[in-house]
PDB file of N, CA and C in Angstrom:
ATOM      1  N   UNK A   1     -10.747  10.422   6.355  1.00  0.00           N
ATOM      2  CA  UNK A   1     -11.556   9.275   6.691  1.00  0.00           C
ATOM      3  C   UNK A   1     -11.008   8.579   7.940  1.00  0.00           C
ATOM      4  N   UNK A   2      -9.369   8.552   7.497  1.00  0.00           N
ATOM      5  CA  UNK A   2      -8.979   8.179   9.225  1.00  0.00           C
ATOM      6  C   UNK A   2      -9.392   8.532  10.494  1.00  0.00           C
ATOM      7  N   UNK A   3      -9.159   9.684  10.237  1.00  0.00           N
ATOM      8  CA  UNK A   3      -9.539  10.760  11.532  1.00  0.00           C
ATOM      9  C   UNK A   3     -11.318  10.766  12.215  1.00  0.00           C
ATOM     10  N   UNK A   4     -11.919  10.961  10.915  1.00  0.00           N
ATOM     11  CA  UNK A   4     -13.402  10.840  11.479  1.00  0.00           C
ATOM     12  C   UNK A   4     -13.979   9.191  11.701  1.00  0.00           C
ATOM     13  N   UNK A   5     -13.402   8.335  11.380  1.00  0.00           N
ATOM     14  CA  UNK A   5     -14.007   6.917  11.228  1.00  0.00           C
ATOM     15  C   UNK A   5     -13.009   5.501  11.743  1.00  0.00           C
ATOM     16  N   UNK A   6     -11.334   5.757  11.826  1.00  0.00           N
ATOM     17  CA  UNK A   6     -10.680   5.150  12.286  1.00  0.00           C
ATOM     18  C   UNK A   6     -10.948   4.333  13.383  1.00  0.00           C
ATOM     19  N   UNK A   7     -11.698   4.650  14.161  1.00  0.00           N
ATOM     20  CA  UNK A   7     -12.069   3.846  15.551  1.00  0.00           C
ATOM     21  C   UNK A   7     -13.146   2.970  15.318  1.00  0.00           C
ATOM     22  N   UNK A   8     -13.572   2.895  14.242  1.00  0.00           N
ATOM     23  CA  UNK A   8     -15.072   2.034  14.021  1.00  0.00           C
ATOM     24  C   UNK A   8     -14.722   1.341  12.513  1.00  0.00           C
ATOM     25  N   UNK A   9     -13.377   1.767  11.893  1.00  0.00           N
ATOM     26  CA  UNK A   9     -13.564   1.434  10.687  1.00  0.00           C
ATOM     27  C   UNK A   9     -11.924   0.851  10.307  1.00  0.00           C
ATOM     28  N   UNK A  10     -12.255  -0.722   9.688  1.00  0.00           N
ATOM     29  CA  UNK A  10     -10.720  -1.198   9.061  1.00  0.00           C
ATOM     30  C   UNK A  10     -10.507  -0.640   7.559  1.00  0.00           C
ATOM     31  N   UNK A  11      -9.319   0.032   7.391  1.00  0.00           N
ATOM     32  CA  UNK A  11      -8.919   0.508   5.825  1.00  0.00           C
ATOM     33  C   UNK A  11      -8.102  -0.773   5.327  1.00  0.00           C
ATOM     34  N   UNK A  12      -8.257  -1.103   4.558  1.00  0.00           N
ATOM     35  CA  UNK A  12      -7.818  -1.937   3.118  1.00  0.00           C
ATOM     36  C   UNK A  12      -7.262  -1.719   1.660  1.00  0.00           C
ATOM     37  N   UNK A  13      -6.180  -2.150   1.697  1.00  0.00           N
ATOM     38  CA  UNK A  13      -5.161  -1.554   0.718  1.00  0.00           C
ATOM     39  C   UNK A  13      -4.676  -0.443   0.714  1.00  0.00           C
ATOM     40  N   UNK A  14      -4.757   0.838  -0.480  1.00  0.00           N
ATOM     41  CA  UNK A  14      -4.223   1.833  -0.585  1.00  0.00           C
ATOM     42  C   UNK A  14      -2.798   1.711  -1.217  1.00  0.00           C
ATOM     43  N   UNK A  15      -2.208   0.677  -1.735  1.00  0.00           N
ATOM     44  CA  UNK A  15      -1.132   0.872  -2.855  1.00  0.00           C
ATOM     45  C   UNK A  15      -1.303   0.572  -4.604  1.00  0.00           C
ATOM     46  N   UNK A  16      -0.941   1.799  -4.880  1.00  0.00           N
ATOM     47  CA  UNK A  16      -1.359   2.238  -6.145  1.00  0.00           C
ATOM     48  C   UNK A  16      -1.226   0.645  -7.397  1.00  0.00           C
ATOM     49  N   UNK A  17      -2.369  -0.268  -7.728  1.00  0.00           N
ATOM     50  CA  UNK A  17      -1.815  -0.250  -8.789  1.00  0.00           C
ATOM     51  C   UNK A  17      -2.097   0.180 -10.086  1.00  0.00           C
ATOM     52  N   UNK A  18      -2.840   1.531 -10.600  1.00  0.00           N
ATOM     53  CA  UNK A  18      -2.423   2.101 -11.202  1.00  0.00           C
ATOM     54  C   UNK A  18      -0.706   2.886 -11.803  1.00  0.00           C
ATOM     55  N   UNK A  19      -0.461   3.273 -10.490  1.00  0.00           N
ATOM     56  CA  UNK A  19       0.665   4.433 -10.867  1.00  0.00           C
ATOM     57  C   UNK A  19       1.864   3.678 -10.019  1.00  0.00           C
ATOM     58  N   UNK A  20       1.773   3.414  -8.871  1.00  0.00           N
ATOM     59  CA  UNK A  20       3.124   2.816  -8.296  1.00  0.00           C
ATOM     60  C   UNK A  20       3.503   1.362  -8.647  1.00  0.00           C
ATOM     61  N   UNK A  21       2.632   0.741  -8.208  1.00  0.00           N
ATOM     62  CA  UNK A  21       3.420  -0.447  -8.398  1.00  0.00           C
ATOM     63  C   UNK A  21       3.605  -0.719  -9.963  1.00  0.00           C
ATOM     64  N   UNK A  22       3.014  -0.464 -11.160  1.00  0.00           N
ATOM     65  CA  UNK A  22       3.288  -0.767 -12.408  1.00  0.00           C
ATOM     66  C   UNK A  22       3.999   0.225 -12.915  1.00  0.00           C
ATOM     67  N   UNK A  23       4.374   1.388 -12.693  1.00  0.00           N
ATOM     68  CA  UNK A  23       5.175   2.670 -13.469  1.00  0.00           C
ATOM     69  C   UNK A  23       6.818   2.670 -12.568  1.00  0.00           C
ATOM     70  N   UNK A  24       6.069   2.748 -11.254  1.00  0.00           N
ATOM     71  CA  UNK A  24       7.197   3.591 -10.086  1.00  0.00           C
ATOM     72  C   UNK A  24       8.330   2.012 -10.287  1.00  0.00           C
ATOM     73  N   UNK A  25       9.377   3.156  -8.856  1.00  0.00           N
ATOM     74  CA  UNK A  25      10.421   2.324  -8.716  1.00  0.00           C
ATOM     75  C   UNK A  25       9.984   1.143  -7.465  1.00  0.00           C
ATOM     76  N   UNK A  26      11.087   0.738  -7.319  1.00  0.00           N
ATOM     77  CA  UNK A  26      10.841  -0.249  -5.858  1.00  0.00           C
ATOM     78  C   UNK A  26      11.078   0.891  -5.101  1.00  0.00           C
ATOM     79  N   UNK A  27      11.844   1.742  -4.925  1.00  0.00           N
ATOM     80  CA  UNK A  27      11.887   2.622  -4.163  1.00  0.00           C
ATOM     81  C   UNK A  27      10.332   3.733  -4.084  1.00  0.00           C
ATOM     82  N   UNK A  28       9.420   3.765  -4.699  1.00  0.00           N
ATOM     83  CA  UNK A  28       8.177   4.368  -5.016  1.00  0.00           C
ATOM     84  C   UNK A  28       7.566   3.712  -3.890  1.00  0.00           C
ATOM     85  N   UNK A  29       7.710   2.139  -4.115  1.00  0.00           N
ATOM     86  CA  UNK A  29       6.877   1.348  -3.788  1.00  0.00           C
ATOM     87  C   UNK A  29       6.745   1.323  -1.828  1.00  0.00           C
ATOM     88  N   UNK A  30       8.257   1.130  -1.213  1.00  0.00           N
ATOM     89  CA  UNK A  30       8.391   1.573  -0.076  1.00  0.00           C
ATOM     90  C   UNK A  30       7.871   2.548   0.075  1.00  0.00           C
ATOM     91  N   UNK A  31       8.453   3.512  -0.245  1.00  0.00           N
ATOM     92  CA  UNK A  31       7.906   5.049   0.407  1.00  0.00           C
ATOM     93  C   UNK A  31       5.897   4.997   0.003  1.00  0.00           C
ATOM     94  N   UNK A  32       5.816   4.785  -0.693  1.00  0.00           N
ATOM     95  CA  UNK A  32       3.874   4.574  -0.494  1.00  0.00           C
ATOM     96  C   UNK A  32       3.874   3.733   0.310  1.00  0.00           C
ATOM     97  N   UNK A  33       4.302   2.262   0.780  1.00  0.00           N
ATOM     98  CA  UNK A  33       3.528   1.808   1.784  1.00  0.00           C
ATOM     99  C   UNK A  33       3.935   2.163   3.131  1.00  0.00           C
ATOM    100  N   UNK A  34       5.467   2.688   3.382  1.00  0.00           N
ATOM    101  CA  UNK A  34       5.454   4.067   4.459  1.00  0.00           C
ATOM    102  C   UNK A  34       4.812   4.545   4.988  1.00  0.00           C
ATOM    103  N   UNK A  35       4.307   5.505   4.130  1.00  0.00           N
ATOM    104  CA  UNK A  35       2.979   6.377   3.763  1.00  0.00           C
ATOM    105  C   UNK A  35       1.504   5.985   4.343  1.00  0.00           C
ATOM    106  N   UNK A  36       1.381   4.978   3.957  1.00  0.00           N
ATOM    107  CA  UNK A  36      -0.099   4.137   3.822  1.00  0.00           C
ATOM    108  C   UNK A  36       0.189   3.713   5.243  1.00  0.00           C
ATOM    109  N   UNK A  37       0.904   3.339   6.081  1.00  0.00           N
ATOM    110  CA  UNK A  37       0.922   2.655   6.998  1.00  0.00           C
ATOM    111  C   UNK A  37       0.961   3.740   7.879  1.00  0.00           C
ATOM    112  N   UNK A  38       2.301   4.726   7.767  1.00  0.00           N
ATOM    113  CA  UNK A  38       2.002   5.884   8.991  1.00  0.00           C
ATOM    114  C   UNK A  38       0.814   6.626   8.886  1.00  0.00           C
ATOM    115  N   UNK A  39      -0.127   6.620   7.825  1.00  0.00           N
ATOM    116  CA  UNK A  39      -1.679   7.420   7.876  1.00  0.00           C
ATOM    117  C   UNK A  39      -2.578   6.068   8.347  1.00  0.00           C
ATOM    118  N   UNK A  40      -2.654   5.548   7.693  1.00  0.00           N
ATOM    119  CA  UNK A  40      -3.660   4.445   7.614  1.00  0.00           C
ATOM    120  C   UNK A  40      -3.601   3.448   9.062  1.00  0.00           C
ATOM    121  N   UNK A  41      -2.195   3.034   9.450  1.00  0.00           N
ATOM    122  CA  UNK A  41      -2.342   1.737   9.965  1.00  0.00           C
ATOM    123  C   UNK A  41      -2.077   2.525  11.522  1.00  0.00           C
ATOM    124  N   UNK A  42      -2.024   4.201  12.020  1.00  0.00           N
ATOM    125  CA  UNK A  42      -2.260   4.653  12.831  1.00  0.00           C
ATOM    126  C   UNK A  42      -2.932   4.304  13.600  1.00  0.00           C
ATOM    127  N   UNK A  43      -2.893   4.076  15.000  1.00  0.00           N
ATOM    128  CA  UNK A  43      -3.372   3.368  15.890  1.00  0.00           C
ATOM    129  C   UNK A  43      -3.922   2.147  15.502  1.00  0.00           C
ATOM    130  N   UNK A  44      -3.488   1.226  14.546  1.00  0.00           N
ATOM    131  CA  UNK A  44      -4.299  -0.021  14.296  1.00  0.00           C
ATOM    132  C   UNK A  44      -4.832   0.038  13.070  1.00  0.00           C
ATOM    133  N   UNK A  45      -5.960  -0.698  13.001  1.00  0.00           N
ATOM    134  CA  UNK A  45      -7.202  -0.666  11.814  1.00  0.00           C
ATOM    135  C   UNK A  45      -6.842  -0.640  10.293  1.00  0.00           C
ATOM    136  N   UNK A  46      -6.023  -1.257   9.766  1.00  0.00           N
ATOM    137  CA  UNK A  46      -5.331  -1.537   8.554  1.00  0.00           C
ATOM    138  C   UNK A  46      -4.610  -2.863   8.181  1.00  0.00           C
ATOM    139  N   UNK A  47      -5.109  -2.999   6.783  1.00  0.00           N
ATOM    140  CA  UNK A  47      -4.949  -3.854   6.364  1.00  0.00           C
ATOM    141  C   UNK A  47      -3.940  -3.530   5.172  1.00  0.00           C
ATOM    142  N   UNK A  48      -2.576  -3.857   5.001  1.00  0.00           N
ATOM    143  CA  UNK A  48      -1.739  -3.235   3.902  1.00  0.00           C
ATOM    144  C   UNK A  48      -1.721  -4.320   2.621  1.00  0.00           C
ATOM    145  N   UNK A  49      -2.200  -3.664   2.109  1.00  0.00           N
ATOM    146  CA  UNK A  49      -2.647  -4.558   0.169  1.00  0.00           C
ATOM    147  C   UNK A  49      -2.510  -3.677  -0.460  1.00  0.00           C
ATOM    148  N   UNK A  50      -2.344  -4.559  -1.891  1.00  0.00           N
ATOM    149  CA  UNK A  50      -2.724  -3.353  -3.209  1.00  0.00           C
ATOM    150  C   UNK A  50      -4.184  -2.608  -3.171  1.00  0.00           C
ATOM    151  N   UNK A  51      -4.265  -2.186  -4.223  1.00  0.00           N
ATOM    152  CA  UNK A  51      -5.753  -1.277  -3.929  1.00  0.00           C
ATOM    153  C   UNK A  51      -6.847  -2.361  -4.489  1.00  0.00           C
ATOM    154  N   UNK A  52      -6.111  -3.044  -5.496  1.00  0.00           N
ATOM    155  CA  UNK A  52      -6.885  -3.995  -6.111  1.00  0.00           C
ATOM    156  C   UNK A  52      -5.889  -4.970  -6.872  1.00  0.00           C
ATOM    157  N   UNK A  53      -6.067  -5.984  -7.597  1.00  0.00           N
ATOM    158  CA  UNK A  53      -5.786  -6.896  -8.102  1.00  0.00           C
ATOM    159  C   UNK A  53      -4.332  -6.363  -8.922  1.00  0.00           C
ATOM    160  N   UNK A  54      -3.613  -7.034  -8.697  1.00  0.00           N
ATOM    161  CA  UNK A  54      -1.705  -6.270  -8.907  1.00  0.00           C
ATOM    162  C   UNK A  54      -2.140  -6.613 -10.737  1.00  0.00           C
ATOM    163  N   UNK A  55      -1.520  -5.840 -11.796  1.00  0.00           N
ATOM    164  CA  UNK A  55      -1.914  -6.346 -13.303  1.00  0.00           C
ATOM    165  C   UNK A  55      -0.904  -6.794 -13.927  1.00  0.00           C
ATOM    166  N   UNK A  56      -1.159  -7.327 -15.091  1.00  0.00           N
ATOM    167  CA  UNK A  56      -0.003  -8.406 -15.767  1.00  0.00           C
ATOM    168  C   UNK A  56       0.862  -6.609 -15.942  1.00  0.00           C
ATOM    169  N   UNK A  57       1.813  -6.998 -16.690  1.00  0.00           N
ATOM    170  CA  UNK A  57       2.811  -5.704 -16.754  1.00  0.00           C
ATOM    171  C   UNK A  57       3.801  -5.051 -15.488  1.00  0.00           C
ATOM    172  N   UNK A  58       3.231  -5.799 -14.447  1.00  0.00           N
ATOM    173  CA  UNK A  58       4.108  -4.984 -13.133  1.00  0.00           C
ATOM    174  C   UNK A  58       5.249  -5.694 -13.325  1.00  0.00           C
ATOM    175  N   UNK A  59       6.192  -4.788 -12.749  1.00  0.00           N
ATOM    176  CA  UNK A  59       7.680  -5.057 -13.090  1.00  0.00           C
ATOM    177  C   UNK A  59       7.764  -6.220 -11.667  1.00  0.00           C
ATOM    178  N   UNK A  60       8.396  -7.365 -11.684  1.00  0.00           N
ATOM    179  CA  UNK A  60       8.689  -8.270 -10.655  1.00  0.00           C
ATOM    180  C   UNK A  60       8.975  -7.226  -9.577  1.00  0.00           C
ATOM    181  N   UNK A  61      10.562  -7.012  -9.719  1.00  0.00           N
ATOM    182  CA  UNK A  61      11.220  -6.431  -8.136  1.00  0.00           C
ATOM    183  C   UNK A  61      10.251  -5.328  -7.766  1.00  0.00           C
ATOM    184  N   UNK A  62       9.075  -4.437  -8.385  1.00  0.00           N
ATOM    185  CA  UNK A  62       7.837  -3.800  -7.760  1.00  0.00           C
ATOM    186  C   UNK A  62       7.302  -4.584  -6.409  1.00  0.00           C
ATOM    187  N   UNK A  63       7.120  -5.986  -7.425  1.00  0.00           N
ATOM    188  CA  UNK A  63       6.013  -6.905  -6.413  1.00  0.00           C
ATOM    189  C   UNK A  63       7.185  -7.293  -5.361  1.00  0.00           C
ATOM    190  N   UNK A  64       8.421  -7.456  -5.468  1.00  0.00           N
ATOM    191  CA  UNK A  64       9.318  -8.468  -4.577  1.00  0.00           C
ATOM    192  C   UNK A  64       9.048  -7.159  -3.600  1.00  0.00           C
ATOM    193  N   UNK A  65       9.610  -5.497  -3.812  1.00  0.00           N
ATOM    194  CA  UNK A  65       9.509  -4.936  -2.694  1.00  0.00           C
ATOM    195  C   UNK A  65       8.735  -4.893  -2.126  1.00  0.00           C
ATOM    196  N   UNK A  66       7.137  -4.724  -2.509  1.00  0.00           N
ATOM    197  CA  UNK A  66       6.141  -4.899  -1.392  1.00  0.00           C
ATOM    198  C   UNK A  66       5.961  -5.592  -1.146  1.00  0.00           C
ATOM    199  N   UNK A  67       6.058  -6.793  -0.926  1.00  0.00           N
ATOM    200  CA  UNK A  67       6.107  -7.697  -0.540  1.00  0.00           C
ATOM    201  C   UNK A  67       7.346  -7.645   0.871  1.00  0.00           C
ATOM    202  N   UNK A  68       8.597  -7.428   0.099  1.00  0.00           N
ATOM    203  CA  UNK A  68       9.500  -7.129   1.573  1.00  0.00           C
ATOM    204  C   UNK A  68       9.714  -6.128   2.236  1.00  0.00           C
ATOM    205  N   UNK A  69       9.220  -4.814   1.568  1.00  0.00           N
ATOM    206  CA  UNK A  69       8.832  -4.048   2.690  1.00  0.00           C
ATOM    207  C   UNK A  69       7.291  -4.017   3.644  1.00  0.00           C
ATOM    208  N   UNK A  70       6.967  -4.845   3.546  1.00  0.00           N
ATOM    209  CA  UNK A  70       5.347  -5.337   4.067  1.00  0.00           C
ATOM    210  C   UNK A  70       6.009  -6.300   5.398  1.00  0.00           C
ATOM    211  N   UNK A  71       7.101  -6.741   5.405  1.00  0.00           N
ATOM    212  CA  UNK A  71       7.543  -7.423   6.433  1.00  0.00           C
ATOM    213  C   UNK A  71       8.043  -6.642   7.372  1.00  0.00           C
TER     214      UNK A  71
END
């Protein structure tokens, strides 16, 4: 979707909270928004968020890392 639409199109979110941020480590959590940022925020056009609404059950230091690796 990057590739064909990136120049006309902003991506939004892309961190798991299904599987990363409520299961994974803080270390999960970096390396996906890594991830999300060297695909996604490629030349621009990204917005780095959860995918949707973070859920009761996430482990704190989940949320503290994305949060500080987002800085």
């Amino acid at each position: 979707m990057k590739d064909l639409y990136g120049d006309r199109l902003c991506f939004h979110g892309g961190i798991s909270v299904q599987k990363t941020l409520p299961l994974g480590t803080a270390a999960d959590v970096r390396k996906e928004e890594e991830d999300r940022i060297r695909v996604l925020g490629h030349n621009g056009g990204y917005i780095l968020a959860p995918s949707h609404t973070i859920q009761a059950g996430t482990p704190p230091e989940n949320i503290v890392a994305f949060l500080q690796a987002s800085r």
